[in-house]
Protein backbone atom coordinates (compact mmCIF):
# COMPACT_ATOMS: atom_id res chain seq x y z
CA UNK A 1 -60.65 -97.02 2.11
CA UNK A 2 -57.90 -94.90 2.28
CA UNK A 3 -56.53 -93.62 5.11
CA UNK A 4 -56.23 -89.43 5.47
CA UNK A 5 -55.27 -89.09 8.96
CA UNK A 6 -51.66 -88.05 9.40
CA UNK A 7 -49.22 -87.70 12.18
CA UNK A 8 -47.40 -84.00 12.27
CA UNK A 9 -44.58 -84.14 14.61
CA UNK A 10 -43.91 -80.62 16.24
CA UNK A 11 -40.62 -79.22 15.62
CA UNK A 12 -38.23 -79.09 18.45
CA UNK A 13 -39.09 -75.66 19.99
CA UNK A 14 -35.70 -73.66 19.88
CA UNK A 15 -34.30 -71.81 23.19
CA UNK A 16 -32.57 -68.45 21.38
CA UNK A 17 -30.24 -67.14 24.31
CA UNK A 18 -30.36 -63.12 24.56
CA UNK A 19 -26.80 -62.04 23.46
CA UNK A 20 -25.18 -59.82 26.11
CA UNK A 21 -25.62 -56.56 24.35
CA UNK A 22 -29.48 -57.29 24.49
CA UNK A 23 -29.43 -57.73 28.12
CA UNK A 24 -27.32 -54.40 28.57
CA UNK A 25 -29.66 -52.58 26.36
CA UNK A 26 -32.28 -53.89 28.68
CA UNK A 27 -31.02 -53.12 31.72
CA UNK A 28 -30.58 -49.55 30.24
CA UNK A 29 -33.78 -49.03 29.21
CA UNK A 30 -34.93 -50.17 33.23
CA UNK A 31 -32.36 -48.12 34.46
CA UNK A 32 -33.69 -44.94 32.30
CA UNK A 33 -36.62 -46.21 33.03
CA UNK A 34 -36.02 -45.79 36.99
CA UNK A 35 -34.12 -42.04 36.52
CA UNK A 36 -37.32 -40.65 34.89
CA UNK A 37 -39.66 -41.54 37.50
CA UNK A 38 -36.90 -41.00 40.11
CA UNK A 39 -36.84 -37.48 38.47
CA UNK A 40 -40.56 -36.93 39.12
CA UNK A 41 -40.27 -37.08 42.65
CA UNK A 42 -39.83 -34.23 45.40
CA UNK A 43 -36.62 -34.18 47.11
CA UNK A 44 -36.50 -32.69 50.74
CA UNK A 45 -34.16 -30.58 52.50
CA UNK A 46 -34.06 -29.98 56.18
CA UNK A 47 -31.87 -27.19 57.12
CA UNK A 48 -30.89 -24.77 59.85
CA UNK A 49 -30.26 -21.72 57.77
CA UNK A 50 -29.77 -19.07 59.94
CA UNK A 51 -30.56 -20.44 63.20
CA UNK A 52 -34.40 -21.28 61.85
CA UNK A 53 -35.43 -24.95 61.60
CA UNK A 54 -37.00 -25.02 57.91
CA UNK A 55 -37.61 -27.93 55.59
CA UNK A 56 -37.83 -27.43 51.92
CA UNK A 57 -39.03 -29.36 48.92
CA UNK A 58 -37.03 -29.49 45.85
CA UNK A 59 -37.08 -30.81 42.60
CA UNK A 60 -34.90 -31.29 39.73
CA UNK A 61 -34.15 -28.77 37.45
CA UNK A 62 -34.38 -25.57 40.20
CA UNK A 63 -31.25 -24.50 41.62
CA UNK A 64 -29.03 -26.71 43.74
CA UNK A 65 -31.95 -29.33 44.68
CA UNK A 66 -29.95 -31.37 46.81
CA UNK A 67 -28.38 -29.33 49.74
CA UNK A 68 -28.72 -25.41 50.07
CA UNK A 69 -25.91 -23.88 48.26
CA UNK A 70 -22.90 -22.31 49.75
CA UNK A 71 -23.94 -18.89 48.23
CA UNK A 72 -27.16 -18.41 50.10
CA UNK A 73 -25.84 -20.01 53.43
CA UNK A 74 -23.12 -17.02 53.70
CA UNK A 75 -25.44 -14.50 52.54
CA UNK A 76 -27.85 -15.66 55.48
CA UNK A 77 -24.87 -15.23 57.50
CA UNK A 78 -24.40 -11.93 57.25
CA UNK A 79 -27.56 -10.30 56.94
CA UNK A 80 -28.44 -7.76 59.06
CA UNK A 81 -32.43 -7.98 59.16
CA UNK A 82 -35.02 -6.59 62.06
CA UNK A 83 -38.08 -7.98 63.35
CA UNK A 84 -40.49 -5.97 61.32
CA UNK A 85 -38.74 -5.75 57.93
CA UNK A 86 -40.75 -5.69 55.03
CA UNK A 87 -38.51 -8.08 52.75
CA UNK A 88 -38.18 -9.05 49.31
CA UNK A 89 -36.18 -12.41 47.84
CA UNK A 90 -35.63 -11.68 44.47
CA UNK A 91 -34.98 -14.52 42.21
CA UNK A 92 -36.35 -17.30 45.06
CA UNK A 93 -35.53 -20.53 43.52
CA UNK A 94 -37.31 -22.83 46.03
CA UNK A 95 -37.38 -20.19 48.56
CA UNK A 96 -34.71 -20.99 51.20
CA UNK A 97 -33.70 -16.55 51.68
CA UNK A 98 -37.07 -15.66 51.65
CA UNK A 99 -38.60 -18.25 54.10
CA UNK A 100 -35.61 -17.39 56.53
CA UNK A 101 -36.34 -13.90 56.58
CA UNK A 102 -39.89 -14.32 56.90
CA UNK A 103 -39.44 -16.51 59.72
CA UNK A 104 -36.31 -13.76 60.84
CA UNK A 105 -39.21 -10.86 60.49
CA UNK A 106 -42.71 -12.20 61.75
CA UNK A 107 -44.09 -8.48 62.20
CA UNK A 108 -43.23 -7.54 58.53
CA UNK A 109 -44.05 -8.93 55.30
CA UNK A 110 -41.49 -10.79 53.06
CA UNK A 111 -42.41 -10.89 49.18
CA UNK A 112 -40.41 -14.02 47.15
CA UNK A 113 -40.69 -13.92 43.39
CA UNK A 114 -39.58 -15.82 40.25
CA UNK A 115 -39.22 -16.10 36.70
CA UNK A 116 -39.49 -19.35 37.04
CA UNK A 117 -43.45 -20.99 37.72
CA UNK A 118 -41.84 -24.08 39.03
CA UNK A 119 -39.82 -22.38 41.18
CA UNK A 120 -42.54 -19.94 42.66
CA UNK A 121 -44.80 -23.30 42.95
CA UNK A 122 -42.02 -25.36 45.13
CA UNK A 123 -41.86 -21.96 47.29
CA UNK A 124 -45.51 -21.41 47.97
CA UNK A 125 -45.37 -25.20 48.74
CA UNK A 126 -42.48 -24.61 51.02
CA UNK A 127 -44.42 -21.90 52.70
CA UNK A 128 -47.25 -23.70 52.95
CA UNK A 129 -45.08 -26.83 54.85
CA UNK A 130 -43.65 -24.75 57.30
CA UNK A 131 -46.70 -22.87 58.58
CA UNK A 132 -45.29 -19.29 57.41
CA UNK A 133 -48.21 -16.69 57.24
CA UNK A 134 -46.52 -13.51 56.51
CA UNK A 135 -44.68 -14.19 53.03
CA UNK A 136 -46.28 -14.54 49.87
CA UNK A 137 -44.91 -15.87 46.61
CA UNK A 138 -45.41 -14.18 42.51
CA UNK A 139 -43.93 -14.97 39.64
CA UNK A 140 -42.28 -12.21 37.92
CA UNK A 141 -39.51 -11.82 35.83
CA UNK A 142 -37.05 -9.31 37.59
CA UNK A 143 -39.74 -6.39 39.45
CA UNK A 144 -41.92 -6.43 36.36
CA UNK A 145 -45.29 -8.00 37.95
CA UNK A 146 -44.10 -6.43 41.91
CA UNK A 147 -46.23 -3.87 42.53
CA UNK A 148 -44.77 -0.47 43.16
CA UNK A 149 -44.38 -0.57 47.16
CA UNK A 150 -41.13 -0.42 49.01
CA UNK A 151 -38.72 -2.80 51.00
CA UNK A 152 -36.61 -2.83 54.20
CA UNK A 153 -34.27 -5.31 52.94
CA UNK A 154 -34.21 -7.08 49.03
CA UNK A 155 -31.66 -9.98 48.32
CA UNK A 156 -31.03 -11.39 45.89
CA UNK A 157 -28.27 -14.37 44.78
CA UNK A 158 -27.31 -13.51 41.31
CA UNK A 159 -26.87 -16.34 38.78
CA UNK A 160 -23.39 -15.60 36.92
CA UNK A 161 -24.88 -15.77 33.72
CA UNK A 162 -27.22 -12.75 34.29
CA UNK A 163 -26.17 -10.66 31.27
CA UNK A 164 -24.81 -7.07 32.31
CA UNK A 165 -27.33 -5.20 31.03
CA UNK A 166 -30.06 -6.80 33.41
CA UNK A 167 -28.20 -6.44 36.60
CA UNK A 168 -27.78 -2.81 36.10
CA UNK A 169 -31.90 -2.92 35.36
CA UNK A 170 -31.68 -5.29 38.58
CA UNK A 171 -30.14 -2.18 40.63
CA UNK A 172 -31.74 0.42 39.56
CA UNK A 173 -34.97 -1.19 40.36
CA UNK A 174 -33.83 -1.91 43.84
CA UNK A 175 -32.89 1.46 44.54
CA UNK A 176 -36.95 2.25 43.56
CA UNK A 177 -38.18 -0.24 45.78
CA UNK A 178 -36.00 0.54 48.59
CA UNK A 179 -37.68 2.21 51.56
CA UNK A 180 -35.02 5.04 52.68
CA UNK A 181 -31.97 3.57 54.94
CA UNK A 182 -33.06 -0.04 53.52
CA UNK A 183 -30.14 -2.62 51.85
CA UNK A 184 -29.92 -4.14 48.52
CA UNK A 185 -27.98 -7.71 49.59
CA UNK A 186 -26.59 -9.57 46.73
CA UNK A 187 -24.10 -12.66 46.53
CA UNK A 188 -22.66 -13.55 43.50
CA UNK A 189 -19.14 -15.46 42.61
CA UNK A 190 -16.34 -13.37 43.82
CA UNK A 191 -14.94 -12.50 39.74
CA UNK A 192 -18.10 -10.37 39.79
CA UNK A 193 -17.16 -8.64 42.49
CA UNK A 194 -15.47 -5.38 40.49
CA UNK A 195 -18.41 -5.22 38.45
CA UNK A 196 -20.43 -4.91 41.21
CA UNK A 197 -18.16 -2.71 42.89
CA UNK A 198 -18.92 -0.22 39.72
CA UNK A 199 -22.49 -0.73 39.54
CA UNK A 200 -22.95 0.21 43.36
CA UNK A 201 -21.05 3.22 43.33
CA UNK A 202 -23.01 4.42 40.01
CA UNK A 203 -26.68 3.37 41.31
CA UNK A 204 -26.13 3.31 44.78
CA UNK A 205 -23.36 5.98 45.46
CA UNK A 206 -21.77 3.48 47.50
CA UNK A 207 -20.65 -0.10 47.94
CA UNK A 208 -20.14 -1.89 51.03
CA UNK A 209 -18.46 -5.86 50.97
CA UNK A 210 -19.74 -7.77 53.69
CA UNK A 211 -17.71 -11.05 53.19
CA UNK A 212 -15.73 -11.96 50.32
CA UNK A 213 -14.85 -15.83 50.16
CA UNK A 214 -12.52 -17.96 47.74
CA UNK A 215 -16.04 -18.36 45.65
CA UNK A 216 -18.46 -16.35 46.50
CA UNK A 217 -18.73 -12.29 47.56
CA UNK A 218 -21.60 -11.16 49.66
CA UNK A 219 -22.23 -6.96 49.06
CA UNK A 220 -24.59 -4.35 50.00
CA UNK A 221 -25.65 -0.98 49.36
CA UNK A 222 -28.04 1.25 51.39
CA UNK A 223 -30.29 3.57 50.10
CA UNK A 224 -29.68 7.32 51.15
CA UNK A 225 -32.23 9.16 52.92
């Protein structure tokens, strides 16, 4: 009888070594990875901003997420606001001006708005974390969702790509929502400064510069009774 049963010997199994621009692509793709979930997360600030212990949350994508920017510290600096100013922050990114005057005016109210619904979210959660009652947060692009009432005291730090047309619509709103004898603050880079100079005088009738700095100008102008 014949025999069927036959020996198979196995085939050496083979060891391929990764070539070195597999492992880089590899240790990309953890690295990228990493960034995007590294991008999901909350940053947090903890500032001083004129003389008020705050802490904000941040995230990527609003406006300087890492530290409060230059612009907004000088225009805290020289603000001139009173205990029972009704305020408005206009354009509030994650709401570092209008949580400082807020906290700077605890008998008025202080409005912050945004075009932006991540950037109204990160300041109602940043009012929320630091206990602040009288502010409220809206989203609105420019004074188009405010309703009509009037301010104190508006600010406002104006992104340099804000096309002309809109910062003229920008004053002339201010000047509507402006209780009588109350400021318009703006900061903006100092090479806007002349335009701003012009716009004042047409809107306002006026134009007072508060501080002008190698980068950025802080400016004012007052509504007349």
């Amino acid at each position: 009888m014949a025999n069927n049963n036959r020996v198979i010997v196995a085939k050496p199994f083979k060891v391929v070594k990764p070539s070195r621009s597999s492992l880089i692509a590899a240790e990309h793709m953890i690295e990228s990875k990493k960034h995007r979930q590294k991008i999901g997360q909350d940053l947090k600030i903890n500032s001083n901003a004129n003389h008020h212990s705050l802490s904000f949350y941040t995230t990527w994508g609003l406006f300087s997420p890492r530290a409060i920017d230059e612009g907004s510290q000088m225009l805290l600096d020289y603000l001139d606001i009173d205990s029972a100013d009704d305020c408005l922050d206009l354009g509030c990114g994650y709401g570092v001006l209008g949580l400082c005057m807020a906290r700077s005016a605890p008998a008025g109210h202080t409005l912050l708005v945004d075009k932006d619904f991540v950037a109204v979210e990160y300041s109602e959660k940043n009012r929320l974390l630091n206990k602040i009652e009288n502010a409220s947060c809206l989203l609105s692009n420019g004074f188009n969702q405010i309703p009509k009432q009037q301010f104190d005291l508006i600010v406002s730090n104006i992104p340099a790509k804000v096309g002309k047309e809109m910062l003229y619509i920008y004053l002339f709103d201010a000047l509507e929502y402006l209780k009588p004898g109350g400021s318009f603050y703006i900061v903006t880079i100092t090479g806007l400064r002349q335009f701003f100079k012009r716009g004042f005088h047409q809107v306002f009738g006026h134009y007072d510069k508060i501080k002008q700095g190698k980068t950025y100008t802080v400016a004012r102008g007052i509504k007349q009774s």
